[in-house]
C-alpha atoms as a PDB file:
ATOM      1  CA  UNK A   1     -34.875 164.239 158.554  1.00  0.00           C
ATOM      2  CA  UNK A   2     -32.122 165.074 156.762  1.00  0.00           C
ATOM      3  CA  UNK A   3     -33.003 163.500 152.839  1.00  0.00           C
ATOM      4  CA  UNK A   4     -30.554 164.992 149.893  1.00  0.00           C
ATOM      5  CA  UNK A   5     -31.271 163.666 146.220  1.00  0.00           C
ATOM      6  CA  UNK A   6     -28.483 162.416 144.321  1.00  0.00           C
ATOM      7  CA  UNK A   7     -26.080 161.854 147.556  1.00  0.00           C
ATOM      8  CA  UNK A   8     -23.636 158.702 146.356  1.00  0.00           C
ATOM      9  CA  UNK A   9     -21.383 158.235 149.439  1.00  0.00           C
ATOM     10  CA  UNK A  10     -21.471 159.222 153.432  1.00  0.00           C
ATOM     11  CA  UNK A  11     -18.316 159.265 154.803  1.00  0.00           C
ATOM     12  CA  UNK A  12     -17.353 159.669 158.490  1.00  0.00           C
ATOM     13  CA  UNK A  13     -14.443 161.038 159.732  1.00  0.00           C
ATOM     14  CA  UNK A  14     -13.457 158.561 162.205  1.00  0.00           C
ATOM     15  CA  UNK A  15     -12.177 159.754 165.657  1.00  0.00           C
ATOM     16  CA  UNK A  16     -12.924 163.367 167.111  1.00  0.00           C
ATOM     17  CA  UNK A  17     -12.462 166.332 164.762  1.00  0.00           C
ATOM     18  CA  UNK A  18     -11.996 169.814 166.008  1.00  0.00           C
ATOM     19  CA  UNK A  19     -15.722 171.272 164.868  1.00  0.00           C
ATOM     20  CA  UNK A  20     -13.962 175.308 165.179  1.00  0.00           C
ATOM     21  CA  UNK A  21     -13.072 174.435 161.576  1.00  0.00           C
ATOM     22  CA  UNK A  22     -14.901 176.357 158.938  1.00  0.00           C
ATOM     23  CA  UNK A  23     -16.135 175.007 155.443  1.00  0.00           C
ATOM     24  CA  UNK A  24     -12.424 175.858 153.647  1.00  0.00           C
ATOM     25  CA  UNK A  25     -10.943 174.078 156.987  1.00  0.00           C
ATOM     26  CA  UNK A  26     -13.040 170.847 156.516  1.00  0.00           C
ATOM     27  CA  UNK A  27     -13.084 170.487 152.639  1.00  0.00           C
ATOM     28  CA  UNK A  28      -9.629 170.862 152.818  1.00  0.00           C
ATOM     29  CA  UNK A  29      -9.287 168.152 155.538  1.00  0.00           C
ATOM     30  CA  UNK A  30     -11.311 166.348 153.183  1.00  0.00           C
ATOM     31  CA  UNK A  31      -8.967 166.522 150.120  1.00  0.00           C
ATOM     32  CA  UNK A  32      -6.022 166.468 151.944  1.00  0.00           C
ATOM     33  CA  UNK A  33      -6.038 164.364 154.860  1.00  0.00           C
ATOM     34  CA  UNK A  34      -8.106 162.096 153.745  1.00  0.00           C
ATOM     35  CA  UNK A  35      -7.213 162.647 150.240  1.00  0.00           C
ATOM     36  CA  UNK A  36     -11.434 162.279 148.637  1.00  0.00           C
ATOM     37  CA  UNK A  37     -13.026 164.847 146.379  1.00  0.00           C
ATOM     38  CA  UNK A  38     -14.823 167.542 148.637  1.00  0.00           C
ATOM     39  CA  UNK A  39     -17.026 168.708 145.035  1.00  0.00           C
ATOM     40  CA  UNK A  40     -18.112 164.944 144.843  1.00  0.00           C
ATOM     41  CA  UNK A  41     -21.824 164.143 145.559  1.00  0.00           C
ATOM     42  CA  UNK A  42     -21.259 163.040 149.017  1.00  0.00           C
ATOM     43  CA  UNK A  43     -21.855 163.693 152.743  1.00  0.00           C
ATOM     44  CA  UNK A  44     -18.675 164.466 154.881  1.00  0.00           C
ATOM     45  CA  UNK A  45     -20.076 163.965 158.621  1.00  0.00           C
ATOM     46  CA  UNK A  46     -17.485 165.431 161.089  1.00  0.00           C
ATOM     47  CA  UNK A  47     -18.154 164.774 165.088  1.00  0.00           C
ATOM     48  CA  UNK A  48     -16.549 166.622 168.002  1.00  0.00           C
ATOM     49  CA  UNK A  49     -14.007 164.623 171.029  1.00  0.00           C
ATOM     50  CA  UNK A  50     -17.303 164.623 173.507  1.00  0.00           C
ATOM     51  CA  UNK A  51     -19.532 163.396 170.672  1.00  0.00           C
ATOM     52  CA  UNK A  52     -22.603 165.447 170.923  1.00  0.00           C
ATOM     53  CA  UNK A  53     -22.028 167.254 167.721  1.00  0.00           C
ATOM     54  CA  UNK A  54     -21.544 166.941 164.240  1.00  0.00           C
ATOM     55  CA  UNK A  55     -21.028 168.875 161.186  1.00  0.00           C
ATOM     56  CA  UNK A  56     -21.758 167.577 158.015  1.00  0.00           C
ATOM     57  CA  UNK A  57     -20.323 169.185 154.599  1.00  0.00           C
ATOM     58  CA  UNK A  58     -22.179 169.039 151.198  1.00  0.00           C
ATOM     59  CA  UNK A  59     -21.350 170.311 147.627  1.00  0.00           C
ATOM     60  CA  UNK A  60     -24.541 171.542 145.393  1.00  0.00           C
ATOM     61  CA  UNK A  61     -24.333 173.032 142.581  1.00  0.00           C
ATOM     62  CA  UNK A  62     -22.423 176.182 143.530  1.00  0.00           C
ATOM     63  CA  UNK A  63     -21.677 176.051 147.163  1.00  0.00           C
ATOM     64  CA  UNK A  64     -20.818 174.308 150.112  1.00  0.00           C
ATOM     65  CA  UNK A  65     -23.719 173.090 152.418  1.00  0.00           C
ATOM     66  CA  UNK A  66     -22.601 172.946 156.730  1.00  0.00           C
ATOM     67  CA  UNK A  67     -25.363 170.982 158.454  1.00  0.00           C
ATOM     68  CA  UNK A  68     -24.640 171.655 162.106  1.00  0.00           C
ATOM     69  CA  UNK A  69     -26.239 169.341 164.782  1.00  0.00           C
ATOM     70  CA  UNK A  70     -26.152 169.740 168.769  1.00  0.00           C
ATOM     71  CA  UNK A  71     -27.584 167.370 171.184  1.00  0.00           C
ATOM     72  CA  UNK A  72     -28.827 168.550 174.444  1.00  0.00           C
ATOM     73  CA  UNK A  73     -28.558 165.049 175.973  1.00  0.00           C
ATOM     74  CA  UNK A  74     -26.613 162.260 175.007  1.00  0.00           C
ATOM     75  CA  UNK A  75     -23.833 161.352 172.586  1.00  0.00           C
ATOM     76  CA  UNK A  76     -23.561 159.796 169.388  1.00  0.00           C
ATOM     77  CA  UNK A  77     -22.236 155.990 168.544  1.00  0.00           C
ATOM     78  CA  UNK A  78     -19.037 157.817 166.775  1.00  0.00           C
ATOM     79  CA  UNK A  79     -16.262 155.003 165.300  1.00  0.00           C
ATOM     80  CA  UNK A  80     -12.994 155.563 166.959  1.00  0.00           C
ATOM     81  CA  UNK A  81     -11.599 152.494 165.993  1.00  0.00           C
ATOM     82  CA  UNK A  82     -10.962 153.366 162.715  1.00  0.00           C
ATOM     83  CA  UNK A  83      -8.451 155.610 160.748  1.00  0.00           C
ATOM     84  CA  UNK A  84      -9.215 158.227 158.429  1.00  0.00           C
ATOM     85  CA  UNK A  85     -12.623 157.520 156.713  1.00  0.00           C
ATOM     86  CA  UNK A  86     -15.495 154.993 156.910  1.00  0.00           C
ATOM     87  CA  UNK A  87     -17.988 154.812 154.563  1.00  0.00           C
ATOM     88  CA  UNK A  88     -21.650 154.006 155.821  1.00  0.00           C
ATOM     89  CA  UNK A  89     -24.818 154.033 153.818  1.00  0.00           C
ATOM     90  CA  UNK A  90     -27.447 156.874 154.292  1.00  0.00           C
ATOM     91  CA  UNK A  91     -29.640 154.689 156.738  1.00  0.00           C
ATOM     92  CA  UNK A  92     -26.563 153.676 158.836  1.00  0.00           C
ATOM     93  CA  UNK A  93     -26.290 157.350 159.028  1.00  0.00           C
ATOM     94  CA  UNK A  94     -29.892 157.779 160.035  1.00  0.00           C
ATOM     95  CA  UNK A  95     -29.073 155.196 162.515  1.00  0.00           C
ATOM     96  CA  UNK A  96     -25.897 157.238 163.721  1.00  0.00           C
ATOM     97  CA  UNK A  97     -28.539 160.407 163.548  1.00  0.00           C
ATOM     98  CA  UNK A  98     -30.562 158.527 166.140  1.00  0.00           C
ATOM     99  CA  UNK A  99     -28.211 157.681 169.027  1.00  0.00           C
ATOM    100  CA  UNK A 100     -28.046 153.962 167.643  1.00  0.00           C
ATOM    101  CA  UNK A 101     -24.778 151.715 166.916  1.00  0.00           C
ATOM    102  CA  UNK A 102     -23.721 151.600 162.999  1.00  0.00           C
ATOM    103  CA  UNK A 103     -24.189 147.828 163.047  1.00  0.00           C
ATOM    104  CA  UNK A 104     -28.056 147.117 163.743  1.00  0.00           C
ATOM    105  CA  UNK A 105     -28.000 143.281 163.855  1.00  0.00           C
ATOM    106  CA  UNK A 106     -31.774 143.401 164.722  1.00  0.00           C
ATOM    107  CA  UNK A 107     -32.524 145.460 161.597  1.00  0.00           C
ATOM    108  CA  UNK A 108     -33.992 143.651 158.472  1.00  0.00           C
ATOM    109  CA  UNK A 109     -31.247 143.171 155.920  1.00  0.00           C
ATOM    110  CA  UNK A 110     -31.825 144.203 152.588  1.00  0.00           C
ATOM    111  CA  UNK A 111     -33.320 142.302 149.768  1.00  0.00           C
ATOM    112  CA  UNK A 112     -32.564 142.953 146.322  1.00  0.00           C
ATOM    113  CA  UNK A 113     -35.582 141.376 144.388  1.00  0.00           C
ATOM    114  CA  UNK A 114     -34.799 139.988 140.786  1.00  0.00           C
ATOM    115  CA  UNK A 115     -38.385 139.223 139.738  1.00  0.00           C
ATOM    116  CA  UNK A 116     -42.193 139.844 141.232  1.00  0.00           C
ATOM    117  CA  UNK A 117     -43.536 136.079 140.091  1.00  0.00           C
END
């Protein structure tokens, strides 16, 4: 599974994007289209018109990161009701990862604690 220390944000890229595009091609969709820092610590997840593919883009350190995923069957649960970004958490994204909706209303909700006793 994909795990990155020190991610902050995911964003999606709502609607299809052409996946041709290169790392220049997608940070600079990033910073200009969509107008978000492409150096920040955050996932840029990019997902084709037939939805069985993504590309994700990642800045570490000194370069640009291009996860690539296919899937042999199936789609994904891509947002196309949406402009521009959307902003999901990193198990939303696992969720999105796993051929499941962004909004699990079955999952358990999460539970900030304030004290043990």
């Amino acid at each position: 599974m994909l795990t990155l220390a020190g991610v902050q944000r995911v964003y999606l890229a709502c609607g299809p994007t052409d996946l041709r595009k290169s790392i220049d091609s997608l940070a600079a969709l990033v910073q200009e289209s969509f107008g978000l820092d492409p150096f920040s610590p955050c996932l840029f997840v990019f997902c084709n018109r037939e939805r069985n593919k993504l590309k994700i883009l990642y800045w570490e350190h000194n370069g640009f990161w291009l996860f690539y995923r296919r899937l042999e069957r199936g789609t994904f649960k891509w947002p196309n009701d949406h402009e521009g970004t959307l902003t999901v958490t990193s198990r939303q994204l696992r969720w999105l990862l796993d051929g499941l909706e962004l909004s699990q209303r079955q999952a358990h909700p999460k539970v900030t604690a304030q004290a043990v006793i």
